[in-house]
C-alpha atoms as a PDB file:
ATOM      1  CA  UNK A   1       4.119   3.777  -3.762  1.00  0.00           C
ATOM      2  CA  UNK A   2       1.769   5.019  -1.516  1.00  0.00           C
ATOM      3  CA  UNK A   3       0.648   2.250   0.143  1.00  0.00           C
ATOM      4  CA  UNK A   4       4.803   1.779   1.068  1.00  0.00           C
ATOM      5  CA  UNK A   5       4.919   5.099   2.329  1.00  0.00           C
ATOM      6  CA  UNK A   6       2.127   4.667   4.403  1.00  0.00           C
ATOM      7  CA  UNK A   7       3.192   2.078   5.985  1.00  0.00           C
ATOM      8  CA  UNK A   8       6.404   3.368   6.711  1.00  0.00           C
ATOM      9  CA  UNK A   9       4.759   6.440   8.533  1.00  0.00           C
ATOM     10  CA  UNK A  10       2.471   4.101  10.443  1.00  0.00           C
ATOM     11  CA  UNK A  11       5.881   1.949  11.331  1.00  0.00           C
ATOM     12  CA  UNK A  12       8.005   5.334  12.242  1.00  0.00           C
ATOM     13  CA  UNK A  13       4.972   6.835  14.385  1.00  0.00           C
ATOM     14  CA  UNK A  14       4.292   3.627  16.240  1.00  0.00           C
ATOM     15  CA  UNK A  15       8.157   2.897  17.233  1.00  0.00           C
ATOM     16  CA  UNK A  16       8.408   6.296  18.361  1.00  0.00           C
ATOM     17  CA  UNK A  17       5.388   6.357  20.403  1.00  0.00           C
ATOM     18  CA  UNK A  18       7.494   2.973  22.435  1.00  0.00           C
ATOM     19  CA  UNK A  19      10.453   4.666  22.114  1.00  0.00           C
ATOM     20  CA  UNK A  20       8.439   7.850  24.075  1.00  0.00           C
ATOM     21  CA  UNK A  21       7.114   5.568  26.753  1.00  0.00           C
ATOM     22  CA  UNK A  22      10.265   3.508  27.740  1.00  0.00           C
ATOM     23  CA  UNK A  23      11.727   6.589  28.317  1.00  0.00           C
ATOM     24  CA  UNK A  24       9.160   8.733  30.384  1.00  0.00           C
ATOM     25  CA  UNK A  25       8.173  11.228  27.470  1.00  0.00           C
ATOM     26  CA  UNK A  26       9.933  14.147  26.391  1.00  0.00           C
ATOM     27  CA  UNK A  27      12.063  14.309  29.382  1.00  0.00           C
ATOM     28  CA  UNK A  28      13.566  11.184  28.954  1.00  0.00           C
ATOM     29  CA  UNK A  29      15.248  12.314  25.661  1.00  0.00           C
ATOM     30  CA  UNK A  30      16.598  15.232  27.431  1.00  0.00           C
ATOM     31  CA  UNK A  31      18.074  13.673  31.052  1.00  0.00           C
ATOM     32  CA  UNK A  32      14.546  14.089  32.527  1.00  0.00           C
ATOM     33  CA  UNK A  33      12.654  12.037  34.873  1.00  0.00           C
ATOM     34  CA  UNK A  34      12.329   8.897  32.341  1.00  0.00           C
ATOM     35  CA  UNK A  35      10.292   5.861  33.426  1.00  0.00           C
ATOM     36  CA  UNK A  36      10.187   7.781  37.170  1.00  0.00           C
ATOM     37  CA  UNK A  37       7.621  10.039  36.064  1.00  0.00           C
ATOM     38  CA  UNK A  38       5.155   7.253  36.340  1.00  0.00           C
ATOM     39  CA  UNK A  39       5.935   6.334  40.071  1.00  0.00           C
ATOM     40  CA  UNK A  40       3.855   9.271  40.743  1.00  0.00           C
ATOM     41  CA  UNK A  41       1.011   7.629  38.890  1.00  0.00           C
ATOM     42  CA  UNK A  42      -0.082   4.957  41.258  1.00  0.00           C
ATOM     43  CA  UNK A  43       2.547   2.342  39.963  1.00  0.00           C
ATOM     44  CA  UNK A  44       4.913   2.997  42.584  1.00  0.00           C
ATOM     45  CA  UNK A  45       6.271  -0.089  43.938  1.00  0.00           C
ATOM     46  CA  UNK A  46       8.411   0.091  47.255  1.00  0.00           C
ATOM     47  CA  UNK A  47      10.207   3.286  47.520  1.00  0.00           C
ATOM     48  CA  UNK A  48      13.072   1.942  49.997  1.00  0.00           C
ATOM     49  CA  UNK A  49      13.424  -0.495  46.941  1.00  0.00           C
ATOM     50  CA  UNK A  50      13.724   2.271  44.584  1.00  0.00           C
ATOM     51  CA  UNK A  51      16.097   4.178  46.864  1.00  0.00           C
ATOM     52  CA  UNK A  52      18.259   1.306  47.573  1.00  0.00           C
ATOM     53  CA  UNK A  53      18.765   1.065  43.448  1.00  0.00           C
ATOM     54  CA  UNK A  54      19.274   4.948  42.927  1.00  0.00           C
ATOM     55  CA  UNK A  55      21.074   5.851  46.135  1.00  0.00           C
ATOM     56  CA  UNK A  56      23.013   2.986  46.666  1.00  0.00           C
ATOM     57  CA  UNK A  57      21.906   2.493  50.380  1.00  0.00           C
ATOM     58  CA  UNK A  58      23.035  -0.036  52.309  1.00  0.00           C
ATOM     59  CA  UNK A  59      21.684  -2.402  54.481  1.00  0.00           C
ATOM     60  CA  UNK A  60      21.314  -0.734  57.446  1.00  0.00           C
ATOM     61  CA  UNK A  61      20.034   2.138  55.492  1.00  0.00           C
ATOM     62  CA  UNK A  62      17.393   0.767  53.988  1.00  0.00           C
ATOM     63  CA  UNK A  63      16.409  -0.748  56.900  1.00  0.00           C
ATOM     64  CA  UNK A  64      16.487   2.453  58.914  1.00  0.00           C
ATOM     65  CA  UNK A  65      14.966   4.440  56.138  1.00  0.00           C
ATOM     66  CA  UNK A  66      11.901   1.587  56.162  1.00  0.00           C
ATOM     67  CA  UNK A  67      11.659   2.552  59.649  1.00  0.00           C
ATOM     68  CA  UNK A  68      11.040   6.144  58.965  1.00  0.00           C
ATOM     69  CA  UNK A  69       8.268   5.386  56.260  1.00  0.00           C
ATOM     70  CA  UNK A  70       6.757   3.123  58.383  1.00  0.00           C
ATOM     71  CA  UNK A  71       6.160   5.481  61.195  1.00  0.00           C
ATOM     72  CA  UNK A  72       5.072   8.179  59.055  1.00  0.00           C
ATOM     73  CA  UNK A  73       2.465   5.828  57.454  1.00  0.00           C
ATOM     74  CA  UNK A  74       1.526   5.411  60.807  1.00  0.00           C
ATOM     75  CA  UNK A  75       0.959   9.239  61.659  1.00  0.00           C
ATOM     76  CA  UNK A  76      -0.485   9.711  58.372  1.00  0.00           C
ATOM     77  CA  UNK A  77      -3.044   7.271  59.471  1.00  0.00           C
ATOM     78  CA  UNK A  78      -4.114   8.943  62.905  1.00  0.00           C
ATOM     79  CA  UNK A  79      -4.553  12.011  60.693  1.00  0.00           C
ATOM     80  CA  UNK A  80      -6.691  10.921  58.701  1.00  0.00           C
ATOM     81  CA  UNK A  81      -8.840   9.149  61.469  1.00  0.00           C
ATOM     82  CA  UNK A  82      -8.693  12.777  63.520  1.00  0.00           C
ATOM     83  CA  UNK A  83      -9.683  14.547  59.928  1.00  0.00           C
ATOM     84  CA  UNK A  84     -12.673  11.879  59.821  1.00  0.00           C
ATOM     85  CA  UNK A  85     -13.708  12.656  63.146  1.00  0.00           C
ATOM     86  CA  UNK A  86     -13.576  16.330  63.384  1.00  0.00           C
ATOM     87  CA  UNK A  87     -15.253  16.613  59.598  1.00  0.00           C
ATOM     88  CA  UNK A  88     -18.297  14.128  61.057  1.00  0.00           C
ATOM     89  CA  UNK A  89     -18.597  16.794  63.912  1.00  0.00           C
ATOM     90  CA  UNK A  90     -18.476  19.429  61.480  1.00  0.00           C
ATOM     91  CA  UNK A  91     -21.474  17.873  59.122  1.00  0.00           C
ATOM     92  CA  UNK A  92     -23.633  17.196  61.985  1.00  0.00           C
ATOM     93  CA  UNK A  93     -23.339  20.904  63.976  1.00  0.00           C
ATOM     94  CA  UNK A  94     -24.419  22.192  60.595  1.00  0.00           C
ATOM     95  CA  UNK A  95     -27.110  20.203  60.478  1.00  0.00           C
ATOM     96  CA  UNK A  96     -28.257  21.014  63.820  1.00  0.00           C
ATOM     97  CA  UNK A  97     -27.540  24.565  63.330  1.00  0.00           C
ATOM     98  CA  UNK A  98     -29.359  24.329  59.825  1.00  0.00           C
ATOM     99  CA  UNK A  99     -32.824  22.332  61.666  1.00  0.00           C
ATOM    100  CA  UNK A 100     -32.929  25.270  64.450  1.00  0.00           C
ATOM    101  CA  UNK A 101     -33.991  27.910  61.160  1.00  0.00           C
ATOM    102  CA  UNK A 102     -36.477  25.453  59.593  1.00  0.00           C
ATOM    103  CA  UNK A 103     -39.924  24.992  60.153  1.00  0.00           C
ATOM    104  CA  UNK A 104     -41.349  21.545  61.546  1.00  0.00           C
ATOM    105  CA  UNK A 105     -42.544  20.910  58.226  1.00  0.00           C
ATOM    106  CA  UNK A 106     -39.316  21.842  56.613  1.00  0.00           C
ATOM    107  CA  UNK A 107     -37.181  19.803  59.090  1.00  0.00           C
ATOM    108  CA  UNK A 108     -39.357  16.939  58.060  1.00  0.00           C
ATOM    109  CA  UNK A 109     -38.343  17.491  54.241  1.00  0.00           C
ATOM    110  CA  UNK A 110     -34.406  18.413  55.271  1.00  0.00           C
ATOM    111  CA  UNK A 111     -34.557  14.887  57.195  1.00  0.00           C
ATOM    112  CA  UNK A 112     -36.667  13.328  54.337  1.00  0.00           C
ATOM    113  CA  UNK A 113     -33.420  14.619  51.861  1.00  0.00           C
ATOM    114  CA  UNK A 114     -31.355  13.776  54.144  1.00  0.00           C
ATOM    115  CA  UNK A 115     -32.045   9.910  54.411  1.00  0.00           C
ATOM    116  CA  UNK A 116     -32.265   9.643  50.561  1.00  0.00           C
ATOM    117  CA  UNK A 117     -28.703  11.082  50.145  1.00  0.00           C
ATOM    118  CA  UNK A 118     -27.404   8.835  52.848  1.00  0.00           C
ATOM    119  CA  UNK A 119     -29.259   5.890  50.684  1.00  0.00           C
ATOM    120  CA  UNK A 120     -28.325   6.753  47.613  1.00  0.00           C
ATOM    121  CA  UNK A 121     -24.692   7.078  48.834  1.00  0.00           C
ATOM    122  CA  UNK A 122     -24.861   3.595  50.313  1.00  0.00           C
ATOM    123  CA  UNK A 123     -25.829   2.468  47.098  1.00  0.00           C
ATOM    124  CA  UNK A 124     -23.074   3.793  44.988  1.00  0.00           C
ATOM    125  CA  UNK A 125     -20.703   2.755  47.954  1.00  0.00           C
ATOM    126  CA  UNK A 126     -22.077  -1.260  47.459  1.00  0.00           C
ATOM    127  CA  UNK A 127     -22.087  -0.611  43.528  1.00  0.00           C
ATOM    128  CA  UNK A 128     -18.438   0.583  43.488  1.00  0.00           C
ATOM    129  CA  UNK A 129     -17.307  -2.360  45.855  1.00  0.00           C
ATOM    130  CA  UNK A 130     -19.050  -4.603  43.571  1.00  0.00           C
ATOM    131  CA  UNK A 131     -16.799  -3.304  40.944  1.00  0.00           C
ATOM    132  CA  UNK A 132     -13.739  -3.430  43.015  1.00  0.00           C
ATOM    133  CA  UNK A 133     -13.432   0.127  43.528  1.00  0.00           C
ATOM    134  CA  UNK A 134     -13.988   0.609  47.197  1.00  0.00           C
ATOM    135  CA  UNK A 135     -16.077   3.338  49.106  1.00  0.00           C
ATOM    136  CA  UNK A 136     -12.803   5.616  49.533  1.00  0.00           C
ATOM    137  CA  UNK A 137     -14.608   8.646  47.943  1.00  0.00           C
ATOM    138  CA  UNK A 138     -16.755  10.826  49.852  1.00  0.00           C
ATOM    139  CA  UNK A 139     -15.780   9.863  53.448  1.00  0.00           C
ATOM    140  CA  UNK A 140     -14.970  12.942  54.545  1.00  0.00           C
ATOM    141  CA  UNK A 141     -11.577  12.757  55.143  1.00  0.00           C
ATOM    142  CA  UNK A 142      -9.168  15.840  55.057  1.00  0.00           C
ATOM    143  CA  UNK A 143      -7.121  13.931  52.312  1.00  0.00           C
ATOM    144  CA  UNK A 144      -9.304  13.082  49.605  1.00  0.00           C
END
Protein backbone atom coordinates (compact mmCIF):
# COMPACT_ATOMS: atom_id res chain seq x y z
CA UNK A 1 0.00 0.00 0.00
CA UNK A 2 2.60 2.27 0.44
CA UNK A 3 4.77 1.56 -2.11
CA UNK A 4 1.33 2.34 -4.53
CA UNK A 5 0.89 5.48 -2.94
CA UNK A 6 4.22 6.47 -3.43
CA UNK A 7 4.30 6.04 -6.62
CA UNK A 8 1.28 7.74 -7.31
CA UNK A 9 2.70 10.97 -5.57
CA UNK A 10 5.93 10.62 -7.52
CA UNK A 11 3.53 10.19 -10.86
CA UNK A 12 1.12 13.31 -9.76
CA UNK A 13 4.26 15.61 -8.81
CA UNK A 14 6.18 14.80 -11.95
CA UNK A 15 3.08 15.43 -14.50
CA UNK A 16 2.46 18.54 -12.82
CA UNK A 17 5.88 19.81 -12.86
CA UNK A 18 5.32 19.29 -17.26
CA UNK A 19 2.11 20.45 -16.96
CA UNK A 20 3.89 23.82 -15.08
CA UNK A 21 6.46 24.18 -17.80
CA UNK A 22 4.31 23.86 -21.04
CA UNK A 23 2.47 26.46 -19.71
CA UNK A 24 5.02 29.17 -18.43
CA UNK A 25 4.47 28.56 -14.56
CA UNK A 26 1.86 29.85 -12.48
CA UNK A 27 0.80 32.39 -14.92
CA UNK A 28 -0.04 30.15 -17.47
CA UNK A 29 -2.88 28.61 -15.35
CA UNK A 30 -4.21 31.99 -14.80
CA UNK A 31 -4.08 33.80 -18.60
CA UNK A 32 -0.45 34.83 -17.86
CA UNK A 33 2.48 35.03 -20.01
CA UNK A 34 2.68 31.04 -20.65
CA UNK A 35 5.57 29.65 -22.71
CA UNK A 36 6.42 33.69 -23.50
CA UNK A 37 7.94 34.11 -20.27
CA UNK A 38 10.92 32.24 -21.51
CA UNK A 39 11.58 34.48 -24.66
CA UNK A 40 13.07 36.72 -22.18
CA UNK A 41 15.47 33.98 -21.21
CA UNK A 42 17.81 33.87 -24.11
CA UNK A 43 15.55 31.43 -26.20
CA UNK A 44 14.05 34.05 -28.16
CA UNK A 45 13.90 33.14 -31.67
CA UNK A 46 12.93 35.94 -34.29
CA UNK A 47 10.65 38.42 -32.83
CA UNK A 48 9.08 39.65 -36.31
CA UNK A 49 8.33 35.80 -36.39
CA UNK A 50 6.70 35.91 -33.13
CA UNK A 51 4.81 39.09 -33.99
CA UNK A 52 3.67 37.93 -37.27
CA UNK A 53 1.96 34.75 -35.20
CA UNK A 54 0.47 36.98 -32.30
CA UNK A 55 -0.38 40.14 -34.21
CA UNK A 56 -1.37 38.83 -37.30
CA UNK A 57 0.93 41.16 -39.43
CA UNK A 58 1.05 41.03 -42.80
CA UNK A 59 3.50 40.95 -45.27
CA UNK A 60 4.41 44.22 -45.69
CA UNK A 61 4.35 44.55 -42.00
CA UNK A 62 6.61 42.26 -41.11
CA UNK A 63 8.77 43.33 -43.55
CA UNK A 64 8.63 46.96 -42.47
CA UNK A 65 8.72 46.06 -38.84
CA UNK A 66 12.19 43.89 -39.76
CA UNK A 67 13.30 47.10 -41.04
CA UNK A 68 12.86 48.91 -37.83
CA UNK A 69 14.74 46.13 -35.75
CA UNK A 70 17.30 46.06 -38.06
CA UNK A 71 18.22 49.66 -37.80
CA UNK A 72 17.95 49.74 -34.20
CA UNK A 73 20.37 46.75 -33.97
CA UNK A 74 22.39 48.87 -35.90
CA UNK A 75 22.34 51.98 -33.44
CA UNK A 76 22.53 49.71 -30.63
CA UNK A 77 25.78 48.67 -32.08
CA UNK A 78 27.48 52.22 -32.50
CA UNK A 79 26.51 52.56 -28.84
CA UNK A 80 28.10 50.15 -27.65
CA UNK A 81 31.35 50.83 -29.75
CA UNK A 82 31.06 54.77 -28.41
CA UNK A 83 30.45 53.17 -24.66
CA UNK A 84 33.77 51.04 -25.40
CA UNK A 85 35.60 53.93 -26.41
CA UNK A 86 34.74 56.55 -23.97
CA UNK A 87 35.04 53.76 -20.91
CA UNK A 88 38.85 52.90 -22.42
CA UNK A 89 39.44 56.76 -22.08
CA UNK A 90 37.99 56.71 -18.80
CA UNK A 91 40.35 53.63 -17.41
CA UNK A 92 43.40 55.11 -18.78
CA UNK A 93 42.94 59.07 -17.40
CA UNK A 94 42.59 57.30 -14.09
CA UNK A 95 45.47 55.64 -14.44
CA UNK A 96 47.41 58.55 -15.41
CA UNK A 97 45.81 60.60 -12.83
CA UNK A 98 46.44 57.66 -10.26
CA UNK A 99 50.65 57.37 -11.49
CA UNK A 100 50.98 61.38 -10.99
CA UNK A 101 50.35 60.57 -6.76
CA UNK A 102 52.69 57.54 -6.67
CA UNK A 103 56.15 57.32 -6.05
CA UNK A 104 58.66 55.94 -8.82
CA UNK A 105 58.86 52.93 -6.87
CA UNK A 106 55.16 52.66 -6.45
CA UNK A 107 54.42 53.37 -10.17
CA UNK A 108 56.73 50.49 -10.81
CA UNK A 109 54.47 48.12 -8.54
CA UNK A 110 50.96 49.87 -9.95
CA UNK A 111 52.48 48.96 -13.56
CA UNK A 112 53.87 45.60 -12.21
CA UNK A 113 49.81 44.92 -11.03
CA UNK A 114 48.81 46.26 -13.75
CA UNK A 115 50.38 43.84 -16.42
CA UNK A 116 49.43 40.78 -14.26
CA UNK A 117 45.69 41.76 -14.31
CA UNK A 118 45.84 42.42 -18.00
CA UNK A 119 47.51 38.68 -18.14
CA UNK A 120 45.49 37.05 -16.06
CA UNK A 121 42.45 38.53 -17.90
CA UNK A 122 43.84 37.31 -21.21
CA UNK A 123 43.97 34.08 -19.76
CA UNK A 124 40.47 33.65 -18.59
CA UNK A 125 39.44 35.40 -21.97
CA UNK A 126 41.44 32.25 -24.05
CA UNK A 127 40.06 29.75 -21.26
CA UNK A 128 36.42 30.86 -21.74
CA UNK A 129 36.77 30.79 -25.66
CA UNK A 130 38.15 27.44 -25.28
CA UNK A 131 34.96 26.56 -23.64
CA UNK A 132 32.82 28.31 -26.09
CA UNK A 133 31.91 31.08 -23.95
CA UNK A 134 33.48 34.07 -25.56
CA UNK A 135 35.41 37.09 -23.95
CA UNK A 136 32.02 39.23 -23.78
CA UNK A 137 32.52 39.88 -20.00
CA UNK A 138 34.62 42.53 -18.76
CA UNK A 139 35.07 44.67 -21.93
CA UNK A 140 33.99 47.60 -20.67
CA UNK A 141 31.09 48.25 -22.42
CA UNK A 142 28.16 50.45 -21.05
CA UNK A 143 25.82 47.35 -21.57
CA UNK A 144 27.17 44.56 -19.77
Amino acid sequence: MKKTLLIALVLLLTSGMVIAQQNGGPEGFQGGKGNMANNYRGNRGNPVDRMTEHLGLDEAQAAEIALIFEENQAMREEERERCRAMSEELRENTHLQILEVLTTEQQALFEEQRQQREQMKQAMDEARADRGFGGGRGTGDCNG
